[in-house]
PDB file of N, CA and C in Angstrom:
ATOM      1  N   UNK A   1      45.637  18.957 -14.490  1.00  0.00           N
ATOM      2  CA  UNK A   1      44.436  19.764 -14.473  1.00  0.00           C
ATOM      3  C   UNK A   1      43.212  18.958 -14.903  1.00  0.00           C
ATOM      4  N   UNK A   2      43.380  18.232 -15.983  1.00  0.00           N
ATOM      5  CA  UNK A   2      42.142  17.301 -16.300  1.00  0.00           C
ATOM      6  C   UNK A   2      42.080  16.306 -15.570  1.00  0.00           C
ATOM      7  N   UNK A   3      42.987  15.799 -14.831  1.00  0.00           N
ATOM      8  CA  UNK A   3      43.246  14.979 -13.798  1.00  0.00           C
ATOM      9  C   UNK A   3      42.134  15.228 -12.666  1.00  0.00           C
ATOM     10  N   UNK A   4      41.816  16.938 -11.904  1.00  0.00           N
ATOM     11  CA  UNK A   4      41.086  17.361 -11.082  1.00  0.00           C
ATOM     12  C   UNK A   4      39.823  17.683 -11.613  1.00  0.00           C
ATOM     13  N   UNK A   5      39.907  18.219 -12.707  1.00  0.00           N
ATOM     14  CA  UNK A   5      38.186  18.099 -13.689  1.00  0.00           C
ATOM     15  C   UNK A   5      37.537  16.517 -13.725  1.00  0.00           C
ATOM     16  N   UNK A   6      37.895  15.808 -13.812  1.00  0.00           N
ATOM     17  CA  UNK A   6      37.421  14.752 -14.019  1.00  0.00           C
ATOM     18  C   UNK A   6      36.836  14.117 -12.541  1.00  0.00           C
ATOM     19  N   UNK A   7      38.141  14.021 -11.431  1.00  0.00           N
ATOM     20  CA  UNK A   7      37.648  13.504 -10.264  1.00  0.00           C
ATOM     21  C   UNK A   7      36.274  14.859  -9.787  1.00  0.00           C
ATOM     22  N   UNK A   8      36.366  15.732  -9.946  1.00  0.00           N
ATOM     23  CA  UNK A   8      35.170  16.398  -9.287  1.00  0.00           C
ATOM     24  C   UNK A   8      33.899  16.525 -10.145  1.00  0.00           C
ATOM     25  N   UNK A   9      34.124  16.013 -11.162  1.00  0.00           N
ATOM     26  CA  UNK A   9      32.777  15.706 -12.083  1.00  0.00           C
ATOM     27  C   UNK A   9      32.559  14.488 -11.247  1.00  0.00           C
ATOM     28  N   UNK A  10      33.467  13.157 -11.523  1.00  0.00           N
ATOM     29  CA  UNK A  10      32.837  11.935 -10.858  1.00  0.00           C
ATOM     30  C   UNK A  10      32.277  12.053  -8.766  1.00  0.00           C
ATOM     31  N   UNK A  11      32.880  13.247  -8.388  1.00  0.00           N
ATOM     32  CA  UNK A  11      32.415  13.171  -6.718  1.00  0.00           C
ATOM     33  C   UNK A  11      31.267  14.170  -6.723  1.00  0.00           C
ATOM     34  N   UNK A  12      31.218  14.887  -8.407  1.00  0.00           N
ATOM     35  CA  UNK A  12      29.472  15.357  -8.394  1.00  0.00           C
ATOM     36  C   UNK A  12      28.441  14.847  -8.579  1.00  0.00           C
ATOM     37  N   UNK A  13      28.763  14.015  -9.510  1.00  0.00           N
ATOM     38  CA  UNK A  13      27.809  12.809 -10.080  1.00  0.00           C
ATOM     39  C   UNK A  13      27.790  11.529  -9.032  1.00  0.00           C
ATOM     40  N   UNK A  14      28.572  11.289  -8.174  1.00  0.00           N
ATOM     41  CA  UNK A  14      28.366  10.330  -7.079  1.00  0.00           C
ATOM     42  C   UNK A  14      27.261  11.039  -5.904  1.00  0.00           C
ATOM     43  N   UNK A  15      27.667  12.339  -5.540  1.00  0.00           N
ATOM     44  CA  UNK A  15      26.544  12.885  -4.652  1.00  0.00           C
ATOM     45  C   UNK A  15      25.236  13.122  -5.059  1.00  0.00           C
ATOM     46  N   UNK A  16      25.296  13.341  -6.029  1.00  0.00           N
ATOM     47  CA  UNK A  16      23.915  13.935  -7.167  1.00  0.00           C
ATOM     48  C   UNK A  16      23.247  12.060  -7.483  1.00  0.00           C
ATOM     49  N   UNK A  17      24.074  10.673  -7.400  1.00  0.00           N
ATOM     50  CA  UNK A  17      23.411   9.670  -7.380  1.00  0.00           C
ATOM     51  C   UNK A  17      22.947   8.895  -5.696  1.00  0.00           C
ATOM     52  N   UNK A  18      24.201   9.924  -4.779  1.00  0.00           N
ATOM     53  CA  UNK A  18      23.528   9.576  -3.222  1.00  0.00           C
ATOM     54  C   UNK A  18      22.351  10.416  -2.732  1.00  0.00           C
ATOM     55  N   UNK A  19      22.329  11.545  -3.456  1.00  0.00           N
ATOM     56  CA  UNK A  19      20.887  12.374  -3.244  1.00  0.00           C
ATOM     57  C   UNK A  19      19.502  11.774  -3.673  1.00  0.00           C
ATOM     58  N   UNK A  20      19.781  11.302  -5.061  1.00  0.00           N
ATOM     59  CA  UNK A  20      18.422  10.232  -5.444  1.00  0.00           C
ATOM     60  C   UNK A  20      18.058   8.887  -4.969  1.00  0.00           C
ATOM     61  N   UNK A  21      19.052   8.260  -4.261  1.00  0.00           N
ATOM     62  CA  UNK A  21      18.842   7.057  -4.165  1.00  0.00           C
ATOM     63  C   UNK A  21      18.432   7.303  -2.512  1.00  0.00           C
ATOM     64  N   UNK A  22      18.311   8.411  -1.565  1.00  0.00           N
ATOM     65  CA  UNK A  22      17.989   8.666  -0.110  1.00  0.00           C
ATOM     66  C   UNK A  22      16.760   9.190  -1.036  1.00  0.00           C
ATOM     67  N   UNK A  23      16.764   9.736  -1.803  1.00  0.00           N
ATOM     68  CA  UNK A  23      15.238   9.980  -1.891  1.00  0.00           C
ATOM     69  C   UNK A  23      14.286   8.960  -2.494  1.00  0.00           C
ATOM     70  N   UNK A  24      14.845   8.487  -3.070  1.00  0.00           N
ATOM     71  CA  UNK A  24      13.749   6.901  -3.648  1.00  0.00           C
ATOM     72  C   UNK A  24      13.726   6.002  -2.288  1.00  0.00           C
ATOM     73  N   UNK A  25      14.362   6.166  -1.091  1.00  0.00           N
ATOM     74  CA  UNK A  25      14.485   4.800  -0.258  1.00  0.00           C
ATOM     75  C   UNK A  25      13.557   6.068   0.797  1.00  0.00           C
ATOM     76  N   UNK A  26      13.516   7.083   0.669  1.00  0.00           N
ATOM     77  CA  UNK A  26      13.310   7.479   1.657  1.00  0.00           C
ATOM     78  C   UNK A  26      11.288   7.843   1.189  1.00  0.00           C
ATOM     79  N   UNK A  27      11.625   8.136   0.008  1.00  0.00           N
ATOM     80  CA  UNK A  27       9.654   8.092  -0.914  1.00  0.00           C
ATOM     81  C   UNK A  27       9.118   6.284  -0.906  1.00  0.00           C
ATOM     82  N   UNK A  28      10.131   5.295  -0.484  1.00  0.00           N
ATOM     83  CA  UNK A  28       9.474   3.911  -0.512  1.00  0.00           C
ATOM     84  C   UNK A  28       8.943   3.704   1.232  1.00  0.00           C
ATOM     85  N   UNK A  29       9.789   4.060   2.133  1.00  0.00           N
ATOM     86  CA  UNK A  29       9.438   4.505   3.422  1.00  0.00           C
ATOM     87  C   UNK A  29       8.183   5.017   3.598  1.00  0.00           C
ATOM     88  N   UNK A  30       8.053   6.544   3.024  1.00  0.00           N
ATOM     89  CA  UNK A  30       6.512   7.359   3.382  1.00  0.00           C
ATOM     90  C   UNK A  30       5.372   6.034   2.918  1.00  0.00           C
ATOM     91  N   UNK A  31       5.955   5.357   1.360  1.00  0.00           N
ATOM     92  CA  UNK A  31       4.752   4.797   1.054  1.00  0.00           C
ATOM     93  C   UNK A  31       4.405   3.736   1.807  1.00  0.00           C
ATOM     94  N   UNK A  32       5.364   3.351   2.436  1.00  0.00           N
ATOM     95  CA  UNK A  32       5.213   1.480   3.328  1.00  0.00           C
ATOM     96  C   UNK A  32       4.337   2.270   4.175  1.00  0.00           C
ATOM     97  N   UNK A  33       4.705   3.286   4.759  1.00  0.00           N
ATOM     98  CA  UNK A  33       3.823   3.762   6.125  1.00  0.00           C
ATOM     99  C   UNK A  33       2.413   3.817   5.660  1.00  0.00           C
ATOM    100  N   UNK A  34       2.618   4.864   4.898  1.00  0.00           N
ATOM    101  CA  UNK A  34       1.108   5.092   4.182  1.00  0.00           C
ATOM    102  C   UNK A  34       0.296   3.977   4.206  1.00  0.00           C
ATOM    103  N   UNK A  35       0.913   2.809   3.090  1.00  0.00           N
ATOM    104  CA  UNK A  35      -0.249   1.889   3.057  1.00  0.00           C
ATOM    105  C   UNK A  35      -0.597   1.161   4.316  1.00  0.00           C
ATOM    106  N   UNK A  36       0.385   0.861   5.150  1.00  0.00           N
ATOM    107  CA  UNK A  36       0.267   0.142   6.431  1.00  0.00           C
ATOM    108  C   UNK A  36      -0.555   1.284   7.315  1.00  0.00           C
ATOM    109  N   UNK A  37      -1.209   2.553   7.159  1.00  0.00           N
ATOM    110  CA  UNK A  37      -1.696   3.047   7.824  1.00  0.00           C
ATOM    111  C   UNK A  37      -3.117   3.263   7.393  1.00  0.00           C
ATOM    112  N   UNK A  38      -3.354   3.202   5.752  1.00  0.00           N
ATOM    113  CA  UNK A  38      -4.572   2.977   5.108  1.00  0.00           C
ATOM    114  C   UNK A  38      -5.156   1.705   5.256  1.00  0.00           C
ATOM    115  N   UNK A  39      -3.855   0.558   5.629  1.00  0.00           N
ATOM    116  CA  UNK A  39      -5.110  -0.743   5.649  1.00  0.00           C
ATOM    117  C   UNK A  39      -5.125  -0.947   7.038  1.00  0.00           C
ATOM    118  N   UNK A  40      -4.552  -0.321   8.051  1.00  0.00           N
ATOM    119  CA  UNK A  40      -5.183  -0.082   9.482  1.00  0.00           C
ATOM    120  C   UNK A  40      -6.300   0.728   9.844  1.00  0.00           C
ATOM    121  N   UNK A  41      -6.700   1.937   8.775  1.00  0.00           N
ATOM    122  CA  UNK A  41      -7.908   2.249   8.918  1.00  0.00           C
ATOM    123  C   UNK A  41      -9.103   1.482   8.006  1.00  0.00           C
ATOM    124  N   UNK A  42      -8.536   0.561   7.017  1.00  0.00           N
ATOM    125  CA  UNK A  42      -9.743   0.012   6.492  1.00  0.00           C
ATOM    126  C   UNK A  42     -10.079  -1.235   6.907  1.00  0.00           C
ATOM    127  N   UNK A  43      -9.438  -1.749   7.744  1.00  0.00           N
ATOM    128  CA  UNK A  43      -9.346  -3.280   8.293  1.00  0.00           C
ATOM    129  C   UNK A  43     -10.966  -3.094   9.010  1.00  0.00           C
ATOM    130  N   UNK A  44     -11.004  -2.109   9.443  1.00  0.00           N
ATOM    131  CA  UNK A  44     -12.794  -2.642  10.327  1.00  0.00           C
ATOM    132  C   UNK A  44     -13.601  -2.279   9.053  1.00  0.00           C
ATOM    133  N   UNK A  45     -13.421  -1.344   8.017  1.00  0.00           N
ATOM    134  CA  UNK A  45     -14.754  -1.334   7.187  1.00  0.00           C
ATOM    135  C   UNK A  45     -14.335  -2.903   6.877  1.00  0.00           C
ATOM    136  N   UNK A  46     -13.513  -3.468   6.438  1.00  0.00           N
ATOM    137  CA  UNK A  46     -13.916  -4.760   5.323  1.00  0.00           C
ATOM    138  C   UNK A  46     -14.661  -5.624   6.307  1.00  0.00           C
ATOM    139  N   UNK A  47     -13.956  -5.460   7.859  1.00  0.00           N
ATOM    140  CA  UNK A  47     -14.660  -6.611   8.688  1.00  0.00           C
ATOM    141  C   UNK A  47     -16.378  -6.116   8.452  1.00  0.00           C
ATOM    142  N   UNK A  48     -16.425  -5.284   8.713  1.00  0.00           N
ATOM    143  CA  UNK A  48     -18.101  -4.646   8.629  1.00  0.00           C
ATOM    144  C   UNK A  48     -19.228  -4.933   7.005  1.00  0.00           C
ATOM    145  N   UNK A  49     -17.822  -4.811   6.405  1.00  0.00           N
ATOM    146  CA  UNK A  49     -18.597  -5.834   5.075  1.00  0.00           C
ATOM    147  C   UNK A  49     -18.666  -7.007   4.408  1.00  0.00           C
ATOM    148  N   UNK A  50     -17.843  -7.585   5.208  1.00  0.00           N
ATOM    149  CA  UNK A  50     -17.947  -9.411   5.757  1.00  0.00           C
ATOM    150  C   UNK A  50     -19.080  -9.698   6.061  1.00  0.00           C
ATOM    151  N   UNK A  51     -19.073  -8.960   7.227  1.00  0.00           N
ATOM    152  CA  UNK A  51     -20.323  -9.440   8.166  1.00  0.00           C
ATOM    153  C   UNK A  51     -21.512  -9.234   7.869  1.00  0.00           C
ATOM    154  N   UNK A  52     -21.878  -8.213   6.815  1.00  0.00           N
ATOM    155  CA  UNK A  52     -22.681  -7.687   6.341  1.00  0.00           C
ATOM    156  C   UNK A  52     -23.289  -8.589   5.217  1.00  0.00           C
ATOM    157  N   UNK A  53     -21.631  -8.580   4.247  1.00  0.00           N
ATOM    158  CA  UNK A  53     -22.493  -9.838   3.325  1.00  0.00           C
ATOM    159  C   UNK A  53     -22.211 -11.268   3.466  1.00  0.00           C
ATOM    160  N   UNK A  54     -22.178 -11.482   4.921  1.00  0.00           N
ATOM    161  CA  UNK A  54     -22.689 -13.055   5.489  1.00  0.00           C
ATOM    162  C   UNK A  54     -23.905 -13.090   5.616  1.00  0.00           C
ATOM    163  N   UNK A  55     -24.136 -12.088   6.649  1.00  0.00           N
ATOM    164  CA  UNK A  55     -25.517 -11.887   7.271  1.00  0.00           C
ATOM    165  C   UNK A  55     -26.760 -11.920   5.755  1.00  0.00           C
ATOM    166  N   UNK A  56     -26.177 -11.261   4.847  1.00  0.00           N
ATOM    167  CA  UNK A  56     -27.039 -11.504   3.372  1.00  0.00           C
ATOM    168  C   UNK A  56     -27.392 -12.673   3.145  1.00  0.00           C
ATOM    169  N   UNK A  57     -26.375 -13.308   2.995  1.00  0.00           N
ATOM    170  CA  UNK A  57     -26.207 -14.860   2.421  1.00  0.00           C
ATOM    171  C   UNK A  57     -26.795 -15.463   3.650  1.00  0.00           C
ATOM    172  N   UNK A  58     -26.684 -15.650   4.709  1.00  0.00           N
ATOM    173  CA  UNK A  58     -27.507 -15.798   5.762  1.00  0.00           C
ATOM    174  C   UNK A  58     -29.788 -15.861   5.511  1.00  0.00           C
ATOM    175  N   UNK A  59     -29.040 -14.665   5.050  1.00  0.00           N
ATOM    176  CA  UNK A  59     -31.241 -13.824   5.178  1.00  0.00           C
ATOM    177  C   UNK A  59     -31.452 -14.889   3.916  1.00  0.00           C
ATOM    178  N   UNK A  60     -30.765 -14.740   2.553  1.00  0.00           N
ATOM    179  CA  UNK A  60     -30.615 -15.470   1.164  1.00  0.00           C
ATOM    180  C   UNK A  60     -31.355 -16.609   1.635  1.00  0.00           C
ATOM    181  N   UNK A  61     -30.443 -17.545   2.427  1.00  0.00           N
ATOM    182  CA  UNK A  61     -30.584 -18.934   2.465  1.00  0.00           C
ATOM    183  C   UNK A  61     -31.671 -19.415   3.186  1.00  0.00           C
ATOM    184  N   UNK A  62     -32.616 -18.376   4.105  1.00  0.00           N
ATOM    185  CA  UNK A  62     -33.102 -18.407   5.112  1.00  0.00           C
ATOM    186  C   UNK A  62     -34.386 -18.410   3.856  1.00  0.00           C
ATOM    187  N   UNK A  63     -34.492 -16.984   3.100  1.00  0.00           N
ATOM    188  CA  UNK A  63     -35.789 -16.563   2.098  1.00  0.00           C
ATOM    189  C   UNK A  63     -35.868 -18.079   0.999  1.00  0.00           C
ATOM    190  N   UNK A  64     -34.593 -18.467   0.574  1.00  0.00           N
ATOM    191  CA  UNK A  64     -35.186 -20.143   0.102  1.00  0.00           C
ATOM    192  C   UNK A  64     -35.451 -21.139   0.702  1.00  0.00           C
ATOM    193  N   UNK A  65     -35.089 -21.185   2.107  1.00  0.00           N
ATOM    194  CA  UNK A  65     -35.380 -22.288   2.594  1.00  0.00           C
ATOM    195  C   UNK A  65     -37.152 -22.061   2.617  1.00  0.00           C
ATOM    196  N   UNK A  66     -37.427 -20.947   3.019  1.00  0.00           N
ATOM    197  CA  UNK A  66     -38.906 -21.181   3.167  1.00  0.00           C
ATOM    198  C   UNK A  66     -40.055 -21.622   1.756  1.00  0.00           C
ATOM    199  N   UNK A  67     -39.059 -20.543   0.785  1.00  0.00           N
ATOM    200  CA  UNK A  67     -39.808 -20.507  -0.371  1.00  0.00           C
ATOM    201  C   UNK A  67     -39.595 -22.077  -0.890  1.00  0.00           C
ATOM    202  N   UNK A  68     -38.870 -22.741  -0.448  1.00  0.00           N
ATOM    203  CA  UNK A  68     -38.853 -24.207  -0.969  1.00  0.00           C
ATOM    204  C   UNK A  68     -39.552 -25.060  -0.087  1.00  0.00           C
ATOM    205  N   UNK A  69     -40.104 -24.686   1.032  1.00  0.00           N
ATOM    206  CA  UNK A  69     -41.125 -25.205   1.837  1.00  0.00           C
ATOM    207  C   UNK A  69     -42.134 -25.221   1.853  1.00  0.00           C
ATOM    208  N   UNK A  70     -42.731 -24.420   0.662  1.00  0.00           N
ATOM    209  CA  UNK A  70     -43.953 -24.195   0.817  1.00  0.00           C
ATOM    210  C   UNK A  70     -44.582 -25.463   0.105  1.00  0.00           C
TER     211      UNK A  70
END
């Protein structure tokens, strides 16, 4: 009898550790997507603020070159 108490504690506690471990692999999944889908929508802002603060450093270098010309 303790023989069958015991194995169905351990095949509860084995399902109850295959239930968490599909859910941690399966909550690391949503998140891979997630982020791979947040830095597919942010990939053009950063390009847009590259370019933005080139074009600065650009105008920058342009406003000393003159001011050192004078």
């Amino acid at each position: 009898m303790l023989l069958w108490i015991a194995l169905a504690v351990a095949v509860v506690a084995l399902v109850a550790l295959a239930v968490l471990v599909h859910g941690v692999l399966g909550g690391m999944g949503r998140l891979r997507r997630e982020l791979e889908a947040g830095q597919r929508d942010l990939n053009p802002v950063l390009e847009q603020v590259q370019a933005t603060v080139a074009a600065a450093e650009r105008t920058k270098a342009q406003r000393e070159a003159r001011s050192n010309g004078r």
